[in-house]
Protein backbone atom coordinates (compact mmCIF):
# COMPACT_ATOMS: atom_id res chain seq x y z
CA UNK A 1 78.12 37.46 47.27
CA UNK A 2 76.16 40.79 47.03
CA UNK A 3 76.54 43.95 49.50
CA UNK A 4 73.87 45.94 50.37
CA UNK A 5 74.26 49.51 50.15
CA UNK A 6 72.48 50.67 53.36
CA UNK A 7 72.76 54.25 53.32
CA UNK A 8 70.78 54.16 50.28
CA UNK A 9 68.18 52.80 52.14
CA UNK A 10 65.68 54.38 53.92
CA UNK A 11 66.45 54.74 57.86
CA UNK A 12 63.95 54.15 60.17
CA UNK A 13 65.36 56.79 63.07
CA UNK A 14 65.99 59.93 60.81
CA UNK A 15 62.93 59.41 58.31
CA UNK A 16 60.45 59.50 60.59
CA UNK A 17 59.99 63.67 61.63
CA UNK A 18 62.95 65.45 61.22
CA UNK A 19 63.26 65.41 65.27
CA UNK A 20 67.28 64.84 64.68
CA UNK A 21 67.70 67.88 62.41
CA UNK A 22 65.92 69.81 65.24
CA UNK A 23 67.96 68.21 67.88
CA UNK A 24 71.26 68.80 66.36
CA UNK A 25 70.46 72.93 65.39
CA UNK A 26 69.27 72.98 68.80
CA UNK A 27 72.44 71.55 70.50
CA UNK A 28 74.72 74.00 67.96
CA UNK A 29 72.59 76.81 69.01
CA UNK A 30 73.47 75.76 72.90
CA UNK A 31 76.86 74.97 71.92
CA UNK A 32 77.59 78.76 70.31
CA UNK A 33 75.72 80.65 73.35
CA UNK A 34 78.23 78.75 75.83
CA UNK A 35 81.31 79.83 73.68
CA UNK A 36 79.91 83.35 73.37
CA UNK A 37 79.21 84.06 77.21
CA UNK A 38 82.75 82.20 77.44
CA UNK A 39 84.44 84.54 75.46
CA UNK A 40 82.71 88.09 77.04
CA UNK A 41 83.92 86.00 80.26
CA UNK A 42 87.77 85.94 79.10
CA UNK A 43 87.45 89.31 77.70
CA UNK A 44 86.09 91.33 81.25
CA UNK A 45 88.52 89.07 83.23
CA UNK A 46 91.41 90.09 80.68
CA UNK A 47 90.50 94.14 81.27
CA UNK A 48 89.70 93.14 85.39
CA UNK A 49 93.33 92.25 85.35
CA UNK A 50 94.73 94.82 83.50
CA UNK A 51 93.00 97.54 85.65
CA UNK A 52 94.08 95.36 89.05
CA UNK A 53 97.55 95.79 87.50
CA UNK A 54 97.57 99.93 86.73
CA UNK A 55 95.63 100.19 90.66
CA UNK A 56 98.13 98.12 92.21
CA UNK A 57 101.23 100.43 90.10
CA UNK A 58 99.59 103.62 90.96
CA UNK A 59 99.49 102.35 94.92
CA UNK A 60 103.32 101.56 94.42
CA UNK A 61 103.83 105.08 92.77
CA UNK A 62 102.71 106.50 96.02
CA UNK A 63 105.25 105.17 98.20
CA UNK A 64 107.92 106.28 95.81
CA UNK A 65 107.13 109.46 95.54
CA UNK A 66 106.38 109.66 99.14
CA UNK A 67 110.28 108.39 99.99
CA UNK A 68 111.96 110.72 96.75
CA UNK A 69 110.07 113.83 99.11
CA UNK A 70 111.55 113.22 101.87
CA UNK A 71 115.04 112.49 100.22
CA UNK A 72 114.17 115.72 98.66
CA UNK A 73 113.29 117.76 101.43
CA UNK A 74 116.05 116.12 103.69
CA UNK A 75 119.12 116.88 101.05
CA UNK A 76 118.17 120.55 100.60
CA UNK A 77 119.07 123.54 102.13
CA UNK A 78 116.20 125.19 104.00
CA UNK A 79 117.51 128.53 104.12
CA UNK A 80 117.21 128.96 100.45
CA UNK A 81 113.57 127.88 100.14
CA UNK A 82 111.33 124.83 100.92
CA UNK A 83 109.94 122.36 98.82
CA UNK A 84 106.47 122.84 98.86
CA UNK A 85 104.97 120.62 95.73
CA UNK A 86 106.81 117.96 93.26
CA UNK A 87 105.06 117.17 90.05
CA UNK A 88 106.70 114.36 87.98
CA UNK A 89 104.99 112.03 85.58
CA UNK A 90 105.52 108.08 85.09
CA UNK A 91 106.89 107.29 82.74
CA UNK A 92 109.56 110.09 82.05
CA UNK A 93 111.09 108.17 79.33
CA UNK A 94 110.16 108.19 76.04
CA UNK A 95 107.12 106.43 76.03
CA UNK A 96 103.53 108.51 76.73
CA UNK A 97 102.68 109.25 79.77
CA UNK A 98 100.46 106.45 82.12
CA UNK A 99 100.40 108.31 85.18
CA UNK A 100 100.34 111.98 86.58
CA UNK A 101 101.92 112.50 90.60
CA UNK A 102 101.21 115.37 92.66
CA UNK A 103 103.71 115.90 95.78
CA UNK A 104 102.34 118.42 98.59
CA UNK A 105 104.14 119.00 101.54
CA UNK A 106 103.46 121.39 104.57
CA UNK A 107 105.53 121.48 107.42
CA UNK A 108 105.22 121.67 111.54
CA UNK A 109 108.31 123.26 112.78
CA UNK A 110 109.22 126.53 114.69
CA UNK A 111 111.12 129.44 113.37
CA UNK A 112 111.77 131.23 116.78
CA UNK A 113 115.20 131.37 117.65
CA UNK A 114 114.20 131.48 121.52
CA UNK A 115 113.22 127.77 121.17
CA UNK A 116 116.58 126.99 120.37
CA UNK A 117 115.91 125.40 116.89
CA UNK A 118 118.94 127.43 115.10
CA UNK A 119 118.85 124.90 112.27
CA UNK A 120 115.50 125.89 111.24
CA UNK A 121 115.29 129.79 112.76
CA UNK A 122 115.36 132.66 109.97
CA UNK A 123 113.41 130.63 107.32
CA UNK A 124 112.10 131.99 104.44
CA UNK A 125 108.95 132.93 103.51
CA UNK A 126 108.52 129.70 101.06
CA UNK A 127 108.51 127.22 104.45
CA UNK A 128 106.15 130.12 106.35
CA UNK A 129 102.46 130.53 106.20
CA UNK A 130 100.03 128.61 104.31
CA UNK A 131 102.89 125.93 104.55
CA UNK A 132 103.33 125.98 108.06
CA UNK A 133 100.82 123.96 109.27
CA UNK A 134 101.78 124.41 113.17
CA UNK A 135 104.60 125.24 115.57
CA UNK A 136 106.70 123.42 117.63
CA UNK A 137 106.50 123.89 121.14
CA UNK A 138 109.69 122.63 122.86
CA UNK A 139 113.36 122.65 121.18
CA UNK A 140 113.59 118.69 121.35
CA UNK A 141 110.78 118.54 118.29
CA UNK A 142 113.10 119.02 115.48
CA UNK A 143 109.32 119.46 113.41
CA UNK A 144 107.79 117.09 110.74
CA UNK A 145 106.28 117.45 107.31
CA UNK A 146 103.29 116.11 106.33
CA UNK A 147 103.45 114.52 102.88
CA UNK A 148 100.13 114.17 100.65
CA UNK A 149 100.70 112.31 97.37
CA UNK A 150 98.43 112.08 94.74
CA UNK A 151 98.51 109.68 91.61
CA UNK A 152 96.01 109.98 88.76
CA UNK A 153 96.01 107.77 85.38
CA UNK A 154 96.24 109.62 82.24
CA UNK A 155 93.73 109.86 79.73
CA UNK A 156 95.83 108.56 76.98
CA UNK A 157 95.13 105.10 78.56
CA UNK A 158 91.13 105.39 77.78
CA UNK A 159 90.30 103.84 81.33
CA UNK A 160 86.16 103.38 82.02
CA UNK A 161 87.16 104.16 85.53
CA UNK A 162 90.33 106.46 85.83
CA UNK A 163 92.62 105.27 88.83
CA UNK A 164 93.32 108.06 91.43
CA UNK A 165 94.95 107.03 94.68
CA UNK A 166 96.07 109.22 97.58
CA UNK A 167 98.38 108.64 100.57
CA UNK A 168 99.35 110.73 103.47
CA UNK A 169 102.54 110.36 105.67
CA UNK A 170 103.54 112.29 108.46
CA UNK A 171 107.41 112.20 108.44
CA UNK A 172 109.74 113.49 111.20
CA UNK A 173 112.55 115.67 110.29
C-alpha cells in the first residue's frame, strides 16, 4: 500500500493568487497595531496613577503640616516671638527630596491690655503688623490664626505637570 505525499502536491486554495499570504501580513499588521496602542495604553495609565498617587500625598501633606502649626504655635511661648512661616521638606530622611511645604501664619488677636486679654497683651513685634491680620473686639475672643499651607513637588521628580496644592484653615486659639 502506497501513501501519497500531499503537501508535495499542488493545493488548490493557496496556489491560486497569493490572497492567503496577503491575508495573513494583513491580519499580523492588525494584530501588532492592537498590541502597540495596548501598550501606549498601559504606559499613560501606569504614569496617570503614579501622578494620582504624588496629588493625593501632596493633599495629605497639607493637613499635616496644617495640624504640626498649630501644635507649633500652641506649645510656644508668645512673649518671645511668633511663628510666622515653617518651611520643611518631605522627605527629611535621607532620600532626595519629593516635596517642598511652605507654612504661613497671620494672626487675629488683640494686644490691648484694656480688653482684658493679659495672655496675649505686650506682644512682640514678630506677632504685630503685617502679621496681625485684625483685632479682637471683646475679651471672650481669645483670637485665631489663619494658616495657609503650600505644597509644591520638586523638580528632581521630572513631573510634565508639577503638583502644587494649597489649603487654608482658620484655627481658634
Amino acid at each position: 500500500m502506497q501513501t501519497k505525499i500531499r503537501f508535495l502536491t499542488k493545493s488548490r486554495t493557496f496556489g491560486r493568487s497569493g490572497f492567503a499570504l496577503i491575508a495573513a501580513v494583513f491580519l499580523m499588521l492588525l494584530l501588532s497595531m492592537m498590541l502597540l496602542k495596548m501598550l501606549s495604553y498601559t504606559a499613560e495609565s501606569n504614569q496617570r496613577t503614579v501622578y494620582e498617587y504624588l496629588n493625593e500625598q501632596a493633599r495629605l501633606l497639607t493637613y499635616s503640616a496644617t495640624e504640626y502649626a498649630v501644635l507649633a504655635v500652641t506649645g510656644q511661648n508668645r512673649t518671645n516671638g511668633c511663628i510666622t512661616t515653617i518651611n520643611s521638606t518631605y522627605p527629611t530622611g535621607g532620600s532626595g527630596k519629593m516635596f517642598d511645604i511652605t507654612t504661613t501664619i497671620r494672626y487675629v488677636w488683640s494686644d490691648d491690655p484694656s480688653l482684658g486679654a493679659d495672655r496675649l497683651s505686650n506682644l512682640p513685634a514678630s506677632c504685630k503688623g503685617a502679621n496681625l491680620l485684625a483685632q479682637v473686639a471683646t475679651p471672650q475672643e481669645h483670637g485665631t490664626m489663619l494658616i495657609d499651607v503650600i505644597v509644591t513637588s520638586a523638580s528632581s521628580l521630572n513631573l510634565n505637570e508639577p503638583i502644587r496644592f494649597h489649603r487654608r484653615t482658620l484655627q481658634k486659639l
